[in-house]
C-alpha atoms as a PDB file:
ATOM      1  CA  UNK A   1      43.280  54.713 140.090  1.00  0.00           C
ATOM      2  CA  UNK A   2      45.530  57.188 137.734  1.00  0.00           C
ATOM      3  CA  UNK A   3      48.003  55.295 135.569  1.00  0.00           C
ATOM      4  CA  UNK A   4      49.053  58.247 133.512  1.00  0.00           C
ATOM      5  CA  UNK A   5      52.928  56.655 133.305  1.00  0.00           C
ATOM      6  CA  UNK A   6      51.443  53.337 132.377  1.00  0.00           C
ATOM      7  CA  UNK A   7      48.890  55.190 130.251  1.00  0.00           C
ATOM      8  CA  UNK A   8      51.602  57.267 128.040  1.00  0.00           C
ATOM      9  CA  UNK A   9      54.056  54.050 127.565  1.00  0.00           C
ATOM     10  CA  UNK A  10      51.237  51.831 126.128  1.00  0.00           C
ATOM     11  CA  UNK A  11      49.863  54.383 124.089  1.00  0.00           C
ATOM     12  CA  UNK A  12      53.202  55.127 122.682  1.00  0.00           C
ATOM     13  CA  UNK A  13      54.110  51.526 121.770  1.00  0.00           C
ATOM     14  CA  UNK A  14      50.072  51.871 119.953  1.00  0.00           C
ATOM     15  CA  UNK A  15      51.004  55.127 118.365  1.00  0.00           C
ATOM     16  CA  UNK A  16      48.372  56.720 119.598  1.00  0.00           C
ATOM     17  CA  UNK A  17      50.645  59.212 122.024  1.00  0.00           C
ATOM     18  CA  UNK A  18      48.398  62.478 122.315  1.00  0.00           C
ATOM     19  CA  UNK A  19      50.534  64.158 124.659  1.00  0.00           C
ATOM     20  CA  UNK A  20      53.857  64.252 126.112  1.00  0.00           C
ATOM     21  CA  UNK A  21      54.954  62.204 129.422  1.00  0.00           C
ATOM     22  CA  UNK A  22      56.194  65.061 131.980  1.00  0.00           C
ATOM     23  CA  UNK A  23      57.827  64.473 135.467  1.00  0.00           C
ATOM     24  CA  UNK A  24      58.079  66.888 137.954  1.00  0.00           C
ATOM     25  CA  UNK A  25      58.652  67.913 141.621  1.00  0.00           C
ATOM     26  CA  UNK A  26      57.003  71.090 142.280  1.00  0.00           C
ATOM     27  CA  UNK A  27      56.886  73.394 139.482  1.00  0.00           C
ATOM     28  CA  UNK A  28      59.733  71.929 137.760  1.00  0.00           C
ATOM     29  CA  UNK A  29      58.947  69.801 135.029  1.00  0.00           C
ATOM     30  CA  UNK A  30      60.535  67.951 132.143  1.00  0.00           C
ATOM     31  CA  UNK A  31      59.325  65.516 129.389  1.00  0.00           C
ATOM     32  CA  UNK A  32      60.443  61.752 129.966  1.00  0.00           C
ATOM     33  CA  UNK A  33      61.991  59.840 127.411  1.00  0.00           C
ATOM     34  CA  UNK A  34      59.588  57.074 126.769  1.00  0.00           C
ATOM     35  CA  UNK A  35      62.079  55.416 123.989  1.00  0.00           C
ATOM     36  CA  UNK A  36      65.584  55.584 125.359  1.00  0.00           C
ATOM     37  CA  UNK A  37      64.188  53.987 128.620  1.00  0.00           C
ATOM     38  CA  UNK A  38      61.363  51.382 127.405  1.00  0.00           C
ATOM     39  CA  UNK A  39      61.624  50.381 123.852  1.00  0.00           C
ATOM     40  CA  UNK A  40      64.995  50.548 123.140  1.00  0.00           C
ATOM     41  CA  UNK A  41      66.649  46.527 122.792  1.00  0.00           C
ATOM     42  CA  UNK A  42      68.256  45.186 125.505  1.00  0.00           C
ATOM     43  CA  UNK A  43      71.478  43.383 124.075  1.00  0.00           C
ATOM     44  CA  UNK A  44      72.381  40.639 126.265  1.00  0.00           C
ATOM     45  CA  UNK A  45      76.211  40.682 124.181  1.00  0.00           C
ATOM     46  CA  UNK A  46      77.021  44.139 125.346  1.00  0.00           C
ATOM     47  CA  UNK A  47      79.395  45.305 128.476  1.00  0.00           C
ATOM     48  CA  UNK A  48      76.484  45.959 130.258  1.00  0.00           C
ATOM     49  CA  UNK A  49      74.231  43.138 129.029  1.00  0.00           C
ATOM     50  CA  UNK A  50      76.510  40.700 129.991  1.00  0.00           C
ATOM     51  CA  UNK A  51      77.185  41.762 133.320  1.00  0.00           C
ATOM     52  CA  UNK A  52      73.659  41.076 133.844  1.00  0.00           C
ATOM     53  CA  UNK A  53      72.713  37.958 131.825  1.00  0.00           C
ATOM     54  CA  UNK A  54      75.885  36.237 133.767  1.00  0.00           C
ATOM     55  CA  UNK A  55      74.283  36.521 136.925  1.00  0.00           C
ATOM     56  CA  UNK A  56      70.848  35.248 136.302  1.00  0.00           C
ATOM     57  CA  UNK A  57      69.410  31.966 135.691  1.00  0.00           C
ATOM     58  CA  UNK A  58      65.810  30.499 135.355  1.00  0.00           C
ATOM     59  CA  UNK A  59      63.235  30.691 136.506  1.00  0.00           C
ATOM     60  CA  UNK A  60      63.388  34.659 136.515  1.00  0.00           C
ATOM     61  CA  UNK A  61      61.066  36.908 138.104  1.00  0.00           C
ATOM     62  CA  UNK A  62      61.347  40.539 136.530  1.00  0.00           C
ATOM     63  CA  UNK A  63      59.881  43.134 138.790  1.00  0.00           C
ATOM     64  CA  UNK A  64      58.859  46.644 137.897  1.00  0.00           C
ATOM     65  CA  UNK A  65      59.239  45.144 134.188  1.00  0.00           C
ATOM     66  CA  UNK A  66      58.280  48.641 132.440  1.00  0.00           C
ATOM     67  CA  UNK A  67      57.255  47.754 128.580  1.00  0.00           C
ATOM     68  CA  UNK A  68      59.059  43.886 128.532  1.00  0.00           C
ATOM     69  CA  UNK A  69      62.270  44.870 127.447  1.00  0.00           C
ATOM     70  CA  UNK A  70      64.328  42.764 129.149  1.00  0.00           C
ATOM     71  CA  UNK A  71      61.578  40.316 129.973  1.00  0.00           C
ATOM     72  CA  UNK A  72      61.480  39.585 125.803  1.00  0.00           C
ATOM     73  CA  UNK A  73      64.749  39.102 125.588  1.00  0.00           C
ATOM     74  CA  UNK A  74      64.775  36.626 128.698  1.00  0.00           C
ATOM     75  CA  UNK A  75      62.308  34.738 128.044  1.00  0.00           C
ATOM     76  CA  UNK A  76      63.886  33.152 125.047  1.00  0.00           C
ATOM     77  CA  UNK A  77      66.908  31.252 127.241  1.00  0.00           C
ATOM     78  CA  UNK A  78      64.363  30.557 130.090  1.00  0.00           C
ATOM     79  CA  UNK A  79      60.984  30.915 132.229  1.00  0.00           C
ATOM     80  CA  UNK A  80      60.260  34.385 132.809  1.00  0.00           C
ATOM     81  CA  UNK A  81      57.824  35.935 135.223  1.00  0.00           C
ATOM     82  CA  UNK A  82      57.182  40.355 134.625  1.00  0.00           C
ATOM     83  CA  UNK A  83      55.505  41.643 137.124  1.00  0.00           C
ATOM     84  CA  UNK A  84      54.165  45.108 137.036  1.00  0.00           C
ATOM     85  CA  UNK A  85      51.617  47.421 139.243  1.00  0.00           C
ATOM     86  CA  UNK A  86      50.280  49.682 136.031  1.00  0.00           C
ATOM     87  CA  UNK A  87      47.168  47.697 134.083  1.00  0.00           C
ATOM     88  CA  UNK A  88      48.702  49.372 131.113  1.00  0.00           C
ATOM     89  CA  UNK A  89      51.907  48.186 131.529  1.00  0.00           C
ATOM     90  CA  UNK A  90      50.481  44.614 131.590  1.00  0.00           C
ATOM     91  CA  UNK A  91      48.858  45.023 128.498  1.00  0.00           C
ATOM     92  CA  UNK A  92      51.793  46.667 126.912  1.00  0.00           C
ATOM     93  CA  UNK A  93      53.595  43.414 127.640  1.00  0.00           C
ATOM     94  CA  UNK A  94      51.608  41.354 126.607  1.00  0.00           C
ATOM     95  CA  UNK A  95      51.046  43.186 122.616  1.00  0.00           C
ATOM     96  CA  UNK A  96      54.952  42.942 122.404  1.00  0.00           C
ATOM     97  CA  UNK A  97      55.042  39.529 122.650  1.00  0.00           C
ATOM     98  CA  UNK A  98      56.164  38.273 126.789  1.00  0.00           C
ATOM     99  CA  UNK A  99      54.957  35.269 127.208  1.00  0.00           C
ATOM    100  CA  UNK A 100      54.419  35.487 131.437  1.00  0.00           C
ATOM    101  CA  UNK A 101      53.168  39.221 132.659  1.00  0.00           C
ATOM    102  CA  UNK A 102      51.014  39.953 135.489  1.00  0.00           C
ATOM    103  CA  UNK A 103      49.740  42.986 137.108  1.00  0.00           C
ATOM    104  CA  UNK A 104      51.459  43.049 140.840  1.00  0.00           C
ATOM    105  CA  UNK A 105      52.901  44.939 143.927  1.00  0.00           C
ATOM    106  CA  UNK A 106      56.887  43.711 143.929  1.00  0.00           C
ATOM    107  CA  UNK A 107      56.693  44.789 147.722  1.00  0.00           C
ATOM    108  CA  UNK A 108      54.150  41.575 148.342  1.00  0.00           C
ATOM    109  CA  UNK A 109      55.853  39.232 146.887  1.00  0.00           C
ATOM    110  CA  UNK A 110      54.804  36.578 149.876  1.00  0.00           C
ATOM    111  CA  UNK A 111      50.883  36.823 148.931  1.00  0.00           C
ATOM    112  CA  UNK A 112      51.826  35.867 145.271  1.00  0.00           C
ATOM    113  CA  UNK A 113      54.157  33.654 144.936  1.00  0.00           C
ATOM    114  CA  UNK A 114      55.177  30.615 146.686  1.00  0.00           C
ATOM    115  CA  UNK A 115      58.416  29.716 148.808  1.00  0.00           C
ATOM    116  CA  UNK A 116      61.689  28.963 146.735  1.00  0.00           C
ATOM    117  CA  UNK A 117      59.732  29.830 143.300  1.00  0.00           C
ATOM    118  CA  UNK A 118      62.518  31.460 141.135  1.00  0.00           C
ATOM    119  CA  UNK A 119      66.467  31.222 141.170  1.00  0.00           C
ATOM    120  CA  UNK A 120      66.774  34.998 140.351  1.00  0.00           C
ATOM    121  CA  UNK A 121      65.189  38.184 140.444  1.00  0.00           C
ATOM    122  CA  UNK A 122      65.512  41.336 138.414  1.00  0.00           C
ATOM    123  CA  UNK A 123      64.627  44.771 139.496  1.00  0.00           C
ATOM    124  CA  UNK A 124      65.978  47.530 136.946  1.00  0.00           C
ATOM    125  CA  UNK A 125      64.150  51.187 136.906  1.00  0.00           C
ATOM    126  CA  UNK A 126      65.678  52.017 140.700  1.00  0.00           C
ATOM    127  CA  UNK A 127      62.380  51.236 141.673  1.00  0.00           C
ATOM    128  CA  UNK A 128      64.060  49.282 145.054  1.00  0.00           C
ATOM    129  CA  UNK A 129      63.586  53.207 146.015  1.00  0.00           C
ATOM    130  CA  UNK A 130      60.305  53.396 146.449  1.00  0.00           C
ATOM    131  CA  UNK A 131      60.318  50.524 149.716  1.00  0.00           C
ATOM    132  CA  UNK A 132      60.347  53.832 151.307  1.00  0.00           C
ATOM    133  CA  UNK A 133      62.824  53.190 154.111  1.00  0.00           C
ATOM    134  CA  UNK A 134      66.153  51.406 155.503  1.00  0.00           C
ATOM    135  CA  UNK A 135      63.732  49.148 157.424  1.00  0.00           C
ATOM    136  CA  UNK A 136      61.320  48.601 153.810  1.00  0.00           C
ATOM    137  CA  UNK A 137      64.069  47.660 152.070  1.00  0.00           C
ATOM    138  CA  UNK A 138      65.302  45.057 154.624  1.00  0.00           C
ATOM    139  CA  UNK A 139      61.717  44.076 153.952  1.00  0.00           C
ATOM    140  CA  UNK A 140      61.751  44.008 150.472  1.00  0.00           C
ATOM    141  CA  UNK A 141      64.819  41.291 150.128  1.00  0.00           C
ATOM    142  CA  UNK A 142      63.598  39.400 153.236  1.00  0.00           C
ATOM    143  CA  UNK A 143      60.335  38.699 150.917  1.00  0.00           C
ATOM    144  CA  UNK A 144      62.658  38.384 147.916  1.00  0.00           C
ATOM    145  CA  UNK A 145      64.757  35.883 149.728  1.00  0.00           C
ATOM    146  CA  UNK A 146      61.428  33.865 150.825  1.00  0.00           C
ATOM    147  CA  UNK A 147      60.678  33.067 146.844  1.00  0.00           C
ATOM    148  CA  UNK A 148      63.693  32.311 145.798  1.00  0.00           C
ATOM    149  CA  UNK A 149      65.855  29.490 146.215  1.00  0.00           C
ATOM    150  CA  UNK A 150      68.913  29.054 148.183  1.00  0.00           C
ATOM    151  CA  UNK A 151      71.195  29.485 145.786  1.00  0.00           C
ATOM    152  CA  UNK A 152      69.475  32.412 143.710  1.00  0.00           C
ATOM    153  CA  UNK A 153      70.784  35.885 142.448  1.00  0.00           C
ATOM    154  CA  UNK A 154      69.389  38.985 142.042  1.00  0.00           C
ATOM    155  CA  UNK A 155      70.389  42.161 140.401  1.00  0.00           C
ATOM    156  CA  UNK A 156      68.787  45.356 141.285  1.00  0.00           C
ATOM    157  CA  UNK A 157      70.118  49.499 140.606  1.00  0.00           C
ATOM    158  CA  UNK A 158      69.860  52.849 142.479  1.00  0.00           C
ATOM    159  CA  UNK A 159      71.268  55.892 142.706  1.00  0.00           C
ATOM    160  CA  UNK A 160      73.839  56.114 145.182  1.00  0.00           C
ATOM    161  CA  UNK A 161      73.910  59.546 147.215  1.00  0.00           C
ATOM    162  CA  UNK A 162      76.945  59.737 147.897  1.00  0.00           C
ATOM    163  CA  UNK A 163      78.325  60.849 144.646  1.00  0.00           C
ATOM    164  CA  UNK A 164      77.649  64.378 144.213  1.00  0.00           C
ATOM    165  CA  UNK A 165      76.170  64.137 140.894  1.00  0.00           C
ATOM    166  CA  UNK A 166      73.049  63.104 142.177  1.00  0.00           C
ATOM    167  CA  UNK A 167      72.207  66.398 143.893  1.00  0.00           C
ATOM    168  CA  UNK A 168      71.571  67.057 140.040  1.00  0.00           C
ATOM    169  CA  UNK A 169      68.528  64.012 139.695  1.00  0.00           C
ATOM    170  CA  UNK A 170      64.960  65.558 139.457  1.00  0.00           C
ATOM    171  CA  UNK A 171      63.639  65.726 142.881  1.00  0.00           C
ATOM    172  CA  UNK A 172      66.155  65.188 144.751  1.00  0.00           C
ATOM    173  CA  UNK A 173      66.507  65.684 148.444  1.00  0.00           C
ATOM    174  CA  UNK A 174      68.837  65.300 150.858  1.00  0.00           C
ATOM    175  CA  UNK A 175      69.925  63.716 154.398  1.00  0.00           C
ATOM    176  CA  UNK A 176      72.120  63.731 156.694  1.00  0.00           C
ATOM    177  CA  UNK A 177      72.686  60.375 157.251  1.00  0.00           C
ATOM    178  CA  UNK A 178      75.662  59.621 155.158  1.00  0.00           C
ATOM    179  CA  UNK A 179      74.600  57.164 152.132  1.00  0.00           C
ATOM    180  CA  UNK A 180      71.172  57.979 152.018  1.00  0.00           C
ATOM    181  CA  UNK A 181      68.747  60.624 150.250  1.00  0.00           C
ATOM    182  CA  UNK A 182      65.629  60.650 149.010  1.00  0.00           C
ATOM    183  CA  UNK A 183      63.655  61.588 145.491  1.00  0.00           C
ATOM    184  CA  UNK A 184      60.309  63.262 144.976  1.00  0.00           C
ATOM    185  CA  UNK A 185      58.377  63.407 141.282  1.00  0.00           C
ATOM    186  CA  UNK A 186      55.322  62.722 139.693  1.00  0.00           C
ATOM    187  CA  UNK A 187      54.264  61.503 136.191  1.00  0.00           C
ATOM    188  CA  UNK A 188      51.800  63.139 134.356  1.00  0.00           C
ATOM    189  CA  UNK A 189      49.693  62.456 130.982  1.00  0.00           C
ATOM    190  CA  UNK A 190      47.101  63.851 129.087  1.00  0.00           C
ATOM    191  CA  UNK A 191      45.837  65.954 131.903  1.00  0.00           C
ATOM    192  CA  UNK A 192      46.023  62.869 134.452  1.00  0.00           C
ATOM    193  CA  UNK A 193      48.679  63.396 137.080  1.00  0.00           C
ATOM    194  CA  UNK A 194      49.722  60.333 139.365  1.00  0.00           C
ATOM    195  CA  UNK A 195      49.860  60.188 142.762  1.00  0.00           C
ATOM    196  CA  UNK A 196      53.652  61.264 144.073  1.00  0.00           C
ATOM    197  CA  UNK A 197      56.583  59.020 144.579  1.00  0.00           C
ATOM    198  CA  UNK A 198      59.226  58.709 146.934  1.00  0.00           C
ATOM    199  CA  UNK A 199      62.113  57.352 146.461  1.00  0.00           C
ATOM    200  CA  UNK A 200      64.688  56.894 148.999  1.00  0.00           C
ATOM    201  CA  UNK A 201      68.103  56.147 147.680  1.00  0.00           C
ATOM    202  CA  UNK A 202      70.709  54.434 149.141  1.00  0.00           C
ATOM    203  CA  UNK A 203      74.448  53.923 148.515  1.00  0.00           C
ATOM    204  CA  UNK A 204      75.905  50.449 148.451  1.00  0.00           C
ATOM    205  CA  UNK A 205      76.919  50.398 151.513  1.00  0.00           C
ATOM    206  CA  UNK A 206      73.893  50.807 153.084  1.00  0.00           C
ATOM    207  CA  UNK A 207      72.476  48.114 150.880  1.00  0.00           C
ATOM    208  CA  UNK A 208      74.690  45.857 152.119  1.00  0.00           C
ATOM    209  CA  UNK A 209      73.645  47.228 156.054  1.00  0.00           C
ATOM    210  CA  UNK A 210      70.260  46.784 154.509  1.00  0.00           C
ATOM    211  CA  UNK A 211      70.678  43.029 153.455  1.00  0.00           C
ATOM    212  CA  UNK A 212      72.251  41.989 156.817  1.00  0.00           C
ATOM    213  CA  UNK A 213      69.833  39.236 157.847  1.00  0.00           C
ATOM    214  CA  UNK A 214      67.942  38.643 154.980  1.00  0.00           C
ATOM    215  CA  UNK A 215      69.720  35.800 153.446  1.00  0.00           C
ATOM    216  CA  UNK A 216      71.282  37.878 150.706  1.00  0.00           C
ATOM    217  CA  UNK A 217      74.816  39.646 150.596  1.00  0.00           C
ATOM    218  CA  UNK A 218      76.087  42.098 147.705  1.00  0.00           C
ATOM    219  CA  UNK A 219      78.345  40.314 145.585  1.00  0.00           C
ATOM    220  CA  UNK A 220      79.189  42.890 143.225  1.00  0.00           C
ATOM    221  CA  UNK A 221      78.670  46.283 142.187  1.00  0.00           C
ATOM    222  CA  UNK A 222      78.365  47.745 138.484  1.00  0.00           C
ATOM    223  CA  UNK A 223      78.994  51.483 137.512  1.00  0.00           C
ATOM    224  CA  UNK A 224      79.577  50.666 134.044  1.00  0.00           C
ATOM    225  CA  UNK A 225      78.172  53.556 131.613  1.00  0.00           C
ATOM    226  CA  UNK A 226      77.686  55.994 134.887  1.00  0.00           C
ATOM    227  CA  UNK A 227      81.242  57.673 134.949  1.00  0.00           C
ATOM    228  CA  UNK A 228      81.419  59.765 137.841  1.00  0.00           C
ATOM    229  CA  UNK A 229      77.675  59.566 137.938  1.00  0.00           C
ATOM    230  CA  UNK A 230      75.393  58.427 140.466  1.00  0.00           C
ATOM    231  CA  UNK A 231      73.516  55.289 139.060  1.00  0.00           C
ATOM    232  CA  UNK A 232      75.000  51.617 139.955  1.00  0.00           C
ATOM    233  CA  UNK A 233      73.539  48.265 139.809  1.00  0.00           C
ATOM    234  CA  UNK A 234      74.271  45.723 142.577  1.00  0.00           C
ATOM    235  CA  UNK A 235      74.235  42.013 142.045  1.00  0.00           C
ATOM    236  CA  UNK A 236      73.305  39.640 145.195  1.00  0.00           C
ATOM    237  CA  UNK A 237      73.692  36.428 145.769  1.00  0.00           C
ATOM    238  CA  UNK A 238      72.014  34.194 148.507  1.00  0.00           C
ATOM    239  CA  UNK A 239      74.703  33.806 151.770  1.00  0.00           C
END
């Protein structure tokens, strides 16, 4: 299967980068910034570190965990679990130093882990988008609730269509259902293109519709660094 993402990320963090990473939608196209996104340090002291480190607790389970960089910087106040789909992001992991990664599917949660298994969850990358679907995400933190305890947090991000600004995101489409819109790109590598994703985005609002039943409520919502833009993170807690 094509990991070109995966592929350009670990070779990067090697040195041995022979190519740009592009993402596209069509014909448009521009290069990805590999170190602003994946290898710059997360610090747990800043506005927006501290936000986040306040609402999680141990054990941790980091999904869509890119190149470790908050999973390194977790793991040193508690157990931390990354989970990521690429083989190459895996192995990138594991060369920087995280203790706990494994190669997984965050949207089968169930099959991997066991009932009550971590008291919080982290899923930063807006990769929440790609459960495809109002109904997929309702999915998504039903499974999340299942291995996590009662009490447990989670923080995840999107890109809330609502604010206009995010007519302006790379592959962007719209709908007409207010709070909701959906995102179309590809990665490519070195000649290897991956398959296309979709993204569906939602506003917080309809993440909280979304959560309705599945043991989790939105607690709080965090623009900080966005402005006027359309990226947010959302913390939940268990009802």
């Amino acid at each position: 299967m094509a990991d070109a993402f995966g592929r350009a990320i670990r070779d990067h963090h090697r040195g041995e980068r022979t190519a740009p990473l592009y993402q596209g939608d069509g014909e448009a196209t521009r290069e990805h910034p590999i170190d602003e996104f994946y290898f710059s340090e997360f610090d747990p002291e800043s506005e927006a570190g501290s936000w986040l480190t306040s609402r999680l607790d141990g054990p941790l389970v980091d999904l869509g965990a890119g190149a470790g960089r908050h999973a390194l910087r977790f793991q040193e106040r508690f157990e931390t679990v990354a989970v990521e789909s690429s083989p190459a992001l895996v192995e990138t992991m594991r060369e920087r130093g995280v203790d706990d990664a494994r190669e997984g599917d965050m949207f089968a949660l169930r099959e991997a882990f066991g009932r009550d298994r971590f008291a919080s969850a982290l899923a930063i990358g807006t990769q929440v988008g790609l459960a495809g679907s109002m109904r997929g995400l309702s999915a998504f933190l039903g499974d999340l609730a299942f291995v996590t305890t009662p009490d447990a947090t989670a923080v995840v991000d999107c890109y809330d269509p609502d604010r206009p600004e995010a007519a302006d995101l790379l592959g962007y489409r719209s709908d007409p259902t207010p709070g909701l819109a959906s995102r179309v790109m590809w990665f490519e590598y070195d000649d290897e293109r991956d398959p296309t994703l979709l993204f569906r985005l939602f506003s917080p609002d309809r993440l909280r519709e979304a959560a309705v039943g599945t043991g989790w409520t939105v607690a709080a919502v965090d623009r900080a660094g966005s402005g006027d833009g359309p990226h947010y993170r959302a913390a939940l807690r268990k009802r």
